[in-house]
Protein backbone atom coordinates (compact mmCIF):
# COMPACT_ATOMS: atom_id res chain seq x y z
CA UNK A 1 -11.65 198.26 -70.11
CA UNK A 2 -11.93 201.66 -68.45
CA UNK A 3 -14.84 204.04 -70.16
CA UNK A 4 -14.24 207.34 -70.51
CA UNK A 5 -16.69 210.05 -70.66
CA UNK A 6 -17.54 214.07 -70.79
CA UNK A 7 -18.51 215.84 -67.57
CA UNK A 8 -21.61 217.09 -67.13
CA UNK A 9 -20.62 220.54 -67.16
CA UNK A 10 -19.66 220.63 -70.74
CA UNK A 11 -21.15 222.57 -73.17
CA UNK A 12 -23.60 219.72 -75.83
CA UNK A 13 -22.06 222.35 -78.60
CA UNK A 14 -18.59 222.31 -77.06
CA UNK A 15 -16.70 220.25 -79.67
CA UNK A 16 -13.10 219.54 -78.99
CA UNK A 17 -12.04 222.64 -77.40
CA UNK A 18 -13.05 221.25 -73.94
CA UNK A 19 -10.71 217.80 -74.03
CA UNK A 20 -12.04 216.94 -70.46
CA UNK A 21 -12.43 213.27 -70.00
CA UNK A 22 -13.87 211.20 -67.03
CA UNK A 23 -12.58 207.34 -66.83
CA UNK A 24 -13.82 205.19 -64.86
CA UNK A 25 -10.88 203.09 -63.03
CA UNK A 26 -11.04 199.79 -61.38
CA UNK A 27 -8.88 198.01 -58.44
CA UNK A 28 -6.67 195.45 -59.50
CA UNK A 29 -6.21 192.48 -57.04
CA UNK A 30 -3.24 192.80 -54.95
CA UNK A 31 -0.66 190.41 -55.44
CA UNK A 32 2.39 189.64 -52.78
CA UNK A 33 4.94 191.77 -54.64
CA UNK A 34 2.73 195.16 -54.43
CA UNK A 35 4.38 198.49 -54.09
CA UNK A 36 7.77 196.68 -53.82
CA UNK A 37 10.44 197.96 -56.05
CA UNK A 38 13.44 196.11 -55.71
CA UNK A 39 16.46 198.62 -55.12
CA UNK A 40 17.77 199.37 -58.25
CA UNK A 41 21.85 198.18 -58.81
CA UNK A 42 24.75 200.28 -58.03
CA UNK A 43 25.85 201.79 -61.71
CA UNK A 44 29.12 200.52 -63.18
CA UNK A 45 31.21 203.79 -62.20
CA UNK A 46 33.83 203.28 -65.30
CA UNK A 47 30.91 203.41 -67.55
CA UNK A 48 28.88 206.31 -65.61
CA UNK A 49 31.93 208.02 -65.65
CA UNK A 50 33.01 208.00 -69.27
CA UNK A 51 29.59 209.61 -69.57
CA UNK A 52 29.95 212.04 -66.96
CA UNK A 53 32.90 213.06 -68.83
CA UNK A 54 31.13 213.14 -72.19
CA UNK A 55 28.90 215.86 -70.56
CA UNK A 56 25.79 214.13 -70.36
CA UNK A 57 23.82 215.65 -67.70
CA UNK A 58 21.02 212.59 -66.91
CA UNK A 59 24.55 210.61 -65.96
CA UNK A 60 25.49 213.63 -64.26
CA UNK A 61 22.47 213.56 -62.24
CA UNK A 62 22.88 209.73 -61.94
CA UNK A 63 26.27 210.28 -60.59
CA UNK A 64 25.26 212.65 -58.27
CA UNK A 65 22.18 210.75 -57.04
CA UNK A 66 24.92 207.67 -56.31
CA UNK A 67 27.76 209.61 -54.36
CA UNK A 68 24.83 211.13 -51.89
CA UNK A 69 23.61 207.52 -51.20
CA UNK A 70 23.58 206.53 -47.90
CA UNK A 71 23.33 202.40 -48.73
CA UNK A 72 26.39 200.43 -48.19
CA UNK A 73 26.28 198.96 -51.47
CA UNK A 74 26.58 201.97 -53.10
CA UNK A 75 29.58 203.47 -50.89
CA UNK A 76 32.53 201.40 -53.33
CA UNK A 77 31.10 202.68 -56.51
CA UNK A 78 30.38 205.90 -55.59
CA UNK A 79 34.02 206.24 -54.34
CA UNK A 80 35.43 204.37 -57.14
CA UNK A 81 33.23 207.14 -59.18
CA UNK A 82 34.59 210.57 -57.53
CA UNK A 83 38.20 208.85 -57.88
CA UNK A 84 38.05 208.68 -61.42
CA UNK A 85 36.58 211.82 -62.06
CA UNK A 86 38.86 213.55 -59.54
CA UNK A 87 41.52 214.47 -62.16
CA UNK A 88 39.41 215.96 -64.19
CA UNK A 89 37.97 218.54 -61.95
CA UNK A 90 39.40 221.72 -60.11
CA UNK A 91 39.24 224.37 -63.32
CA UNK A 92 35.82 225.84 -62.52
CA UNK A 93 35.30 228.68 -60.07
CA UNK A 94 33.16 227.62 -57.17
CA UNK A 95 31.17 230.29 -55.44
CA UNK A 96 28.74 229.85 -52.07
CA UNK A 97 25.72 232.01 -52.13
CA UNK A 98 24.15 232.26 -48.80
CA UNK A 99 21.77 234.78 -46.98
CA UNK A 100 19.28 235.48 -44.78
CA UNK A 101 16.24 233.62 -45.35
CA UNK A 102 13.93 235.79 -47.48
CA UNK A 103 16.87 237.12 -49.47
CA UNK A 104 15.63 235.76 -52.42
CA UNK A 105 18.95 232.87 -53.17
CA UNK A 106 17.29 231.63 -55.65
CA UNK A 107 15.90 234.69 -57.77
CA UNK A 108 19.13 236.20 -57.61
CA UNK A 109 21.19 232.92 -58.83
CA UNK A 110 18.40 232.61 -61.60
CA UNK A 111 18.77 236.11 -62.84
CA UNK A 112 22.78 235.72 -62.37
CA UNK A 113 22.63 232.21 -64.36
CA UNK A 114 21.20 233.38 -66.83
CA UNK A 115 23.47 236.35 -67.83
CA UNK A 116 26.11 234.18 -67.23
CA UNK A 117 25.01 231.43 -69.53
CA UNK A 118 23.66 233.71 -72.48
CA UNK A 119 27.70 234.83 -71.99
CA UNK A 120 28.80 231.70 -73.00
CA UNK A 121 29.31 230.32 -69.38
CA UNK A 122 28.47 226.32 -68.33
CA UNK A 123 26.42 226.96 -65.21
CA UNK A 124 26.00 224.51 -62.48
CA UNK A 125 23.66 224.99 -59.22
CA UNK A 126 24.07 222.31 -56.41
CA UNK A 127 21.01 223.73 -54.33
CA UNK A 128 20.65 222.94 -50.54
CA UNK A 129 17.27 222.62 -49.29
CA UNK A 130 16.50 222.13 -45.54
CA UNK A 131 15.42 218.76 -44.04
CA UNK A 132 12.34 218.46 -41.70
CA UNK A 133 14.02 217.52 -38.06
CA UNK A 134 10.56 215.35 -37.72
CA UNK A 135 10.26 214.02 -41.07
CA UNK A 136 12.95 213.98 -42.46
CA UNK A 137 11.83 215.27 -45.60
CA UNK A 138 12.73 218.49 -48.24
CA UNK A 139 10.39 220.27 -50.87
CA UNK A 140 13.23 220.74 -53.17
CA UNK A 141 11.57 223.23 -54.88
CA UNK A 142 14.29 225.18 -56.53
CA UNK A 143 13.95 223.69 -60.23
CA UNK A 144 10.85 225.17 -59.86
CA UNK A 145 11.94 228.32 -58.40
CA UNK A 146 14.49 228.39 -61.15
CA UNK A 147 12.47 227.54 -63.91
CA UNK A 148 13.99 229.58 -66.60
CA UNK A 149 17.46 228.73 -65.79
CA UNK A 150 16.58 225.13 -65.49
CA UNK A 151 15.71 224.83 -69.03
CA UNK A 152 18.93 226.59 -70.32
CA UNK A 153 21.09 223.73 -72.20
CA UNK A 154 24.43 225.36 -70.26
CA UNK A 155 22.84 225.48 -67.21
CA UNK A 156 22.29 222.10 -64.50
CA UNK A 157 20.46 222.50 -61.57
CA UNK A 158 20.38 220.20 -58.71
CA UNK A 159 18.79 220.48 -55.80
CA UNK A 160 19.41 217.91 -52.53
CA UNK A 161 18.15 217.94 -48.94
CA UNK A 162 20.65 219.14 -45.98
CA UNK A 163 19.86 215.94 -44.34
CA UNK A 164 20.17 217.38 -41.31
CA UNK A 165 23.96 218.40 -41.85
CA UNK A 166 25.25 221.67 -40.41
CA UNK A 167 26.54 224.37 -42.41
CA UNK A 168 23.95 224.80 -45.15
CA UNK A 169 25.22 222.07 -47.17
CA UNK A 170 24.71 218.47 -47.48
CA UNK A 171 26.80 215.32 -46.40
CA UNK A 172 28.04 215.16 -50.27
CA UNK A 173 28.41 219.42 -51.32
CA UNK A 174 32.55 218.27 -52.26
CA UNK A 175 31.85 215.49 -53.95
CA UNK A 176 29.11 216.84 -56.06
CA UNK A 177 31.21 219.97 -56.88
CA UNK A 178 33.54 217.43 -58.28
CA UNK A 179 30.97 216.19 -60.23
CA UNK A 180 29.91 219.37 -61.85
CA UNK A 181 33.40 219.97 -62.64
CA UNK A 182 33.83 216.60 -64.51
CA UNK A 183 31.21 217.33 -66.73
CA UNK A 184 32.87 220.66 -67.88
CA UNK A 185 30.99 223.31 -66.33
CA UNK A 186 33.00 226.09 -65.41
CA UNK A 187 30.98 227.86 -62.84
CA UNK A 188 29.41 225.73 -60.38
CA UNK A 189 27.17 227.84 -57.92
CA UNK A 190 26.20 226.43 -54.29
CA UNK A 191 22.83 227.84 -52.75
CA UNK A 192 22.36 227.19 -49.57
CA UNK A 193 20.28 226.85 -46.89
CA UNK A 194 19.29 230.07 -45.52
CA UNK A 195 21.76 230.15 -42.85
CA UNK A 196 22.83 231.77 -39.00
CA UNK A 197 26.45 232.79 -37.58
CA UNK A 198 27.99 230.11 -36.79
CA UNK A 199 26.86 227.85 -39.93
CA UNK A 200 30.07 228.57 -42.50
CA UNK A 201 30.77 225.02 -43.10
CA UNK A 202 30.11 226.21 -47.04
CA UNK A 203 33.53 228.70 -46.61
CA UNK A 204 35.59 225.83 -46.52
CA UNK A 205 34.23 224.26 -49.69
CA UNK A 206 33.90 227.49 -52.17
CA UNK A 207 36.99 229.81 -53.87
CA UNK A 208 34.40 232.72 -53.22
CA UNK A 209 31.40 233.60 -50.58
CA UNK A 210 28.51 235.97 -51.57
CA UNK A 211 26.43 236.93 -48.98
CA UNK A 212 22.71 238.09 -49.67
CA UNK A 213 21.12 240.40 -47.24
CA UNK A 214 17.77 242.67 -47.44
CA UNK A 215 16.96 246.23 -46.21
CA UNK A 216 14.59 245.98 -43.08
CA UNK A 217 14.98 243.17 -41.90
CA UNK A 218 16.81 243.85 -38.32
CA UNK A 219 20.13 242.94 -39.62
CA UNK A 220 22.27 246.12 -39.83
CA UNK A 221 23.34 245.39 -36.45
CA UNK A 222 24.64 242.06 -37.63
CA UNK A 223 27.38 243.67 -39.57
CA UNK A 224 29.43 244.44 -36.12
CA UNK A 225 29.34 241.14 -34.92
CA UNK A 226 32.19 238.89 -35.81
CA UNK A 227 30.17 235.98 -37.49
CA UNK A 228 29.29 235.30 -41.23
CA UNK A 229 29.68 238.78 -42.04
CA UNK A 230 33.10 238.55 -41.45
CA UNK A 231 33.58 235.45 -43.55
CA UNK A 232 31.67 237.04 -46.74
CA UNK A 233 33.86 238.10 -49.90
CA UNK A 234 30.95 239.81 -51.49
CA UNK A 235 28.09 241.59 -49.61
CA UNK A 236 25.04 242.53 -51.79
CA UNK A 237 21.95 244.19 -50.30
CA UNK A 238 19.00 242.59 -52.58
CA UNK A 239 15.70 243.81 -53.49
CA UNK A 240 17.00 246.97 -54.24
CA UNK A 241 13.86 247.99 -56.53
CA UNK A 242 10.66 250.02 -56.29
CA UNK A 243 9.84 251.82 -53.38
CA UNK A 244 12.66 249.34 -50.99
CA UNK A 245 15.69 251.05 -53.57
CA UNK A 246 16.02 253.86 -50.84
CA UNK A 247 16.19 251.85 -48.01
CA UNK A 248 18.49 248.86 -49.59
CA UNK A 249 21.32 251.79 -50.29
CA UNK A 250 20.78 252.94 -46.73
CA UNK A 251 21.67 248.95 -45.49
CA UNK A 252 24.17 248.82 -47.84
CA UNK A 253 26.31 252.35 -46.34
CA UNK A 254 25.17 250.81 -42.87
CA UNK A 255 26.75 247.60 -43.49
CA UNK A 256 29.89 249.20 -45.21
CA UNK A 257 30.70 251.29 -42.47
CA UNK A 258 30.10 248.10 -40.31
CA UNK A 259 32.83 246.16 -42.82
CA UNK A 260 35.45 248.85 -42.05
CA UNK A 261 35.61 247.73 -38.66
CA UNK A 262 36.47 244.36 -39.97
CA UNK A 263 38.78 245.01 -42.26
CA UNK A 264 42.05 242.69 -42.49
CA UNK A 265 45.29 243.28 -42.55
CA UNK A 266 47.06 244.93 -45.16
CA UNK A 267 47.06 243.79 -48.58
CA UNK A 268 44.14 241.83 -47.55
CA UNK A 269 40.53 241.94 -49.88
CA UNK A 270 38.54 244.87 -49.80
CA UNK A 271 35.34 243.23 -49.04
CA UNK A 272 32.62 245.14 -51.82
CA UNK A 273 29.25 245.93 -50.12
CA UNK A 274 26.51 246.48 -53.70
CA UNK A 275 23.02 246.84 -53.77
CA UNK A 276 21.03 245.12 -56.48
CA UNK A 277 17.78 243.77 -57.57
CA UNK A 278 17.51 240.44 -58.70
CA UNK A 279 14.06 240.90 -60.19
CA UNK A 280 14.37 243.53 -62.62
CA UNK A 281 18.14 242.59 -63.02
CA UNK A 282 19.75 246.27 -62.07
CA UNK A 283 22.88 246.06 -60.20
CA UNK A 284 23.94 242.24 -61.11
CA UNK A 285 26.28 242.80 -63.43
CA UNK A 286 28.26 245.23 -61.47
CA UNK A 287 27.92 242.34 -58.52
CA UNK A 288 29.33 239.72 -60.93
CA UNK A 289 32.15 241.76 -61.71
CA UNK A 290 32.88 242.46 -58.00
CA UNK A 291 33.02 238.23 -57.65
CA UNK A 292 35.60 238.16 -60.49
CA UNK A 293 37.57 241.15 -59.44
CA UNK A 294 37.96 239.09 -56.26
CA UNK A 295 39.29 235.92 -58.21
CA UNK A 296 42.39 238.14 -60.20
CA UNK A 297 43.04 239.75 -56.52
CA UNK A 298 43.59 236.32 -55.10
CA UNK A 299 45.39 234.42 -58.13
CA UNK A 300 47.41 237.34 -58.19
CA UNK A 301 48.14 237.16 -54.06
CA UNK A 302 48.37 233.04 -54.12
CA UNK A 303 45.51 233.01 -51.92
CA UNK A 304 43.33 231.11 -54.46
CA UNK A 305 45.66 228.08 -54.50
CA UNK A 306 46.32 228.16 -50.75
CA UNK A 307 42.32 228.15 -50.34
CA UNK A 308 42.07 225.29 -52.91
CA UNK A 309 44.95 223.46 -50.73
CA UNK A 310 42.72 223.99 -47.52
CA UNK A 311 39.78 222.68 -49.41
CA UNK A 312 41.23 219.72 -49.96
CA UNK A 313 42.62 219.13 -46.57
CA UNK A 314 39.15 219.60 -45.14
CA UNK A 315 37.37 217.37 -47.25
CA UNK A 316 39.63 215.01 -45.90
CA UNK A 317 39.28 215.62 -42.48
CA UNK A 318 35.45 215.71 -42.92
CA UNK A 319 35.45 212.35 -44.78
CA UNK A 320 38.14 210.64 -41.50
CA UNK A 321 35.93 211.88 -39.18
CA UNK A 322 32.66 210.21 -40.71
CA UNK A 323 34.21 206.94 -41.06
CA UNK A 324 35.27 207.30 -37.33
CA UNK A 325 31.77 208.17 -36.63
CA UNK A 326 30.52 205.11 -38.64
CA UNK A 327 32.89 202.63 -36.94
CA UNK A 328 32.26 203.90 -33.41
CA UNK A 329 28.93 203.43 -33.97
CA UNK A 330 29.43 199.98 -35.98
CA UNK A 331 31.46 198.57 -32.79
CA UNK A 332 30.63 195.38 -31.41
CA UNK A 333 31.83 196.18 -28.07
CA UNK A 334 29.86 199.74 -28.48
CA UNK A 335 26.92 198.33 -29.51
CA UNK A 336 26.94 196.03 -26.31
CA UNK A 337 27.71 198.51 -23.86
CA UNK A 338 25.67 202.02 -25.68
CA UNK A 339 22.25 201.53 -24.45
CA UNK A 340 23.26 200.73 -20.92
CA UNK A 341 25.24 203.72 -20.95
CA UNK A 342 22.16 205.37 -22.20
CA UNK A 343 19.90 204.74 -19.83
CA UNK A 344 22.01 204.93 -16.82
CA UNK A 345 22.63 208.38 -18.24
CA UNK A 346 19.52 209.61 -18.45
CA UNK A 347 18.70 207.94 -14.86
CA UNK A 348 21.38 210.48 -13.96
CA UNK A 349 23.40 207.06 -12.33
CA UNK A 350 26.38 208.05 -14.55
CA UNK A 351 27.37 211.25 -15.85
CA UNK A 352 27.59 212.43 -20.23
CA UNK A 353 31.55 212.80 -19.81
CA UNK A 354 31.97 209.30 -17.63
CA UNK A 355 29.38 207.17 -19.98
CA UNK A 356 31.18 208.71 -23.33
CA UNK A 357 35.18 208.28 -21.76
CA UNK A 358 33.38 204.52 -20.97
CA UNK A 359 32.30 203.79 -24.59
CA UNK A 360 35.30 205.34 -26.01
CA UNK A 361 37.84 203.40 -23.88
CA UNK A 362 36.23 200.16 -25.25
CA UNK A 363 36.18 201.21 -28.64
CA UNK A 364 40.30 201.81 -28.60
CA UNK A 365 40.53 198.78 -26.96
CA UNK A 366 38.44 196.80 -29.89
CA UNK A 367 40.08 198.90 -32.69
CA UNK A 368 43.80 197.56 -30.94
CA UNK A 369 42.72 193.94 -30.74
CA UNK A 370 41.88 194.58 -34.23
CA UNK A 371 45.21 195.66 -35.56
CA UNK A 372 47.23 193.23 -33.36
């Protein structure tokens, strides 16, 4: 049995208040099954999904965990899962929150959450953290980062690695917003990773796109350049506190003026450019306002449904494309033929183009034998 004793640098008189224990451990013998957990059984997705329903957030979580799964086993029930739960979902407003890194996401949706949920709102964050190109690997620190919201009982926070997926989202953002939806909350919030011009994948996925920027941090400029800017709904300047208040209403006239340039046609949304400060809380409620002045603007212009409509349409292109992907690279006659394409290709014997029409002609030709 383990002993367990007082360090020396303990007072003799110290009594209880120091509760400091040492124990001595041992090694137990190793034994043939060590450190091997056997995977753990695909959950039955009729059961998981009654609970989902029930709004019980360790199924939710559970549910969640499942669809994002990359094992085969786990690909039926997590579809069976999403298609029960898929008729249930669709009331709650999803909004993208995205920024330059250093924006301070995840202050500002902490602050925001919690207004929202002391308001009577169900709250839920689907945060993207980035993976490590080497490693593969994400901190996933925004529980932490959100510790006060995390605790609220109308608030669920989840945070998943990008995986390496483009966009600032993960491989499983839609299905997880169906999720959230299930499970009643009416707000679901996606953070994601900090992100550059040409990563809007999250536009196609949200109702309405915030965009977070700071004052000095070379990115006035930005806001004449036909990129994310132009895709934003909202536009709030951050950090907007202390002695940075000055110059975070200077960006934000800058990168109004730059949003006139941009402006759509007529009728179109008057893209709001606020300043605020997540940290002290000034300026959030006006921005939360702006986000729901934008929802009766496009309910009232039909724009809402027609973005729901093309939401739905590119989930399913995303989700025909990665099956192609998966049964290209599944191929039999791919397989065979793949690595000698990749090596003569990077002998320079055979060009990209030749080597990919090469691999692509014998994949139509397996896919016909298939279907005759």
């Amino acid at each position: 049995m383990p002993t367990a004793t007082r360090p020396d640098w303990v007072p003799e008189e110290g009594g209880t208040g120091f509760a400091t224990r040492l124990v001595t451990g041992g090694v137990e013998p190793a034994t043939a099954a060590a450190g091997v957990r056997p995977r753990r059984p695909a959950a039955d997705p009729v059961v998981l999904a009654q609970q989902i329903l029930a709004g019980d957030r360790s199924a939710l979580a559970r549910g969640i965990t499942l669809v994002e799964s990359r094992a085969a086993e786990h690909r039926r029930a997590a579809e069976r899962l999403v298609d029960l739960l898929t008729p249930r979902a669709g009331q709650a407003q999803r909004v993208g929150i995205t920024g330059v890194p250093g924006a301070g996401k995840s202050t500002f949706i902490e602050a925001l959450g919690m207004q929202l949920c002391e308001s009577g709102r169900r709250v839920a964050v689907l945060s993207v953290d980035p993976s490590s190109p080497v490693t593969g690997g994400s901190i996933l620190g925004d529980k932490t980062r959100m510790e006060r919201l995390s605790r609220h009982p109308a608030a669920f926070i989840r945070p998943s690695p990008s995986g390496g997926e483009l966009g600032g989202v993960t491989r499983r953002t839609r299905e997880s917003i169906t999720l959230c939806e299930a499970a009643g909350f009416d707000l679901v919030l996606i953070e994601t990773v900090g992100v550059g011009q040409s990563e809007v994948v999250v536009r196609g996925m949200v109702d309405c796109f915030v965009v977070l920027m700071i004052a000095g941090a070379g990115d006035e400029l930005q806001g004449m350049k036909k990129g994310i800017l132009e895709l934003a709904d909202v536009l709030v300047v951050n950090k907007a506190d202390g002695e940075n208040q000055l110059r975070a209403e200077a960006t934000r006239l800058e990168f109004a003026r730059a949003l006139h340039y941009l402006a759509g046609e007529a009728g179109a949304w008057p893209v709001p450019v606020l300043a605020c400060s997540a940290a002290t809380g000034a300026g959030l409620p006006e921005g939360w306002a702006a986000v729901q002045r934008f929802f009766a603007h496009e309910e009232k212009s039909g724009s809402l449904g027609r973005r729901r409509r093309g939401q739905a349409l590119a989930w399913l292109r995303a989700l025909v494309e990665e099956g192609m992907r998966e049964a290209f690279a599944a191929n039999p006659a791919v397989r065979a033929e793949k690595i000698e394409m990749e090596e003569k290709v990077a002998a320079g014997l055979v060009s990209a183009p030749e080597a990919a029409r090469f691999l692509l002609t014998k994949a139509r030709e397996a896919f016909r034998v298939r279907l005759e």
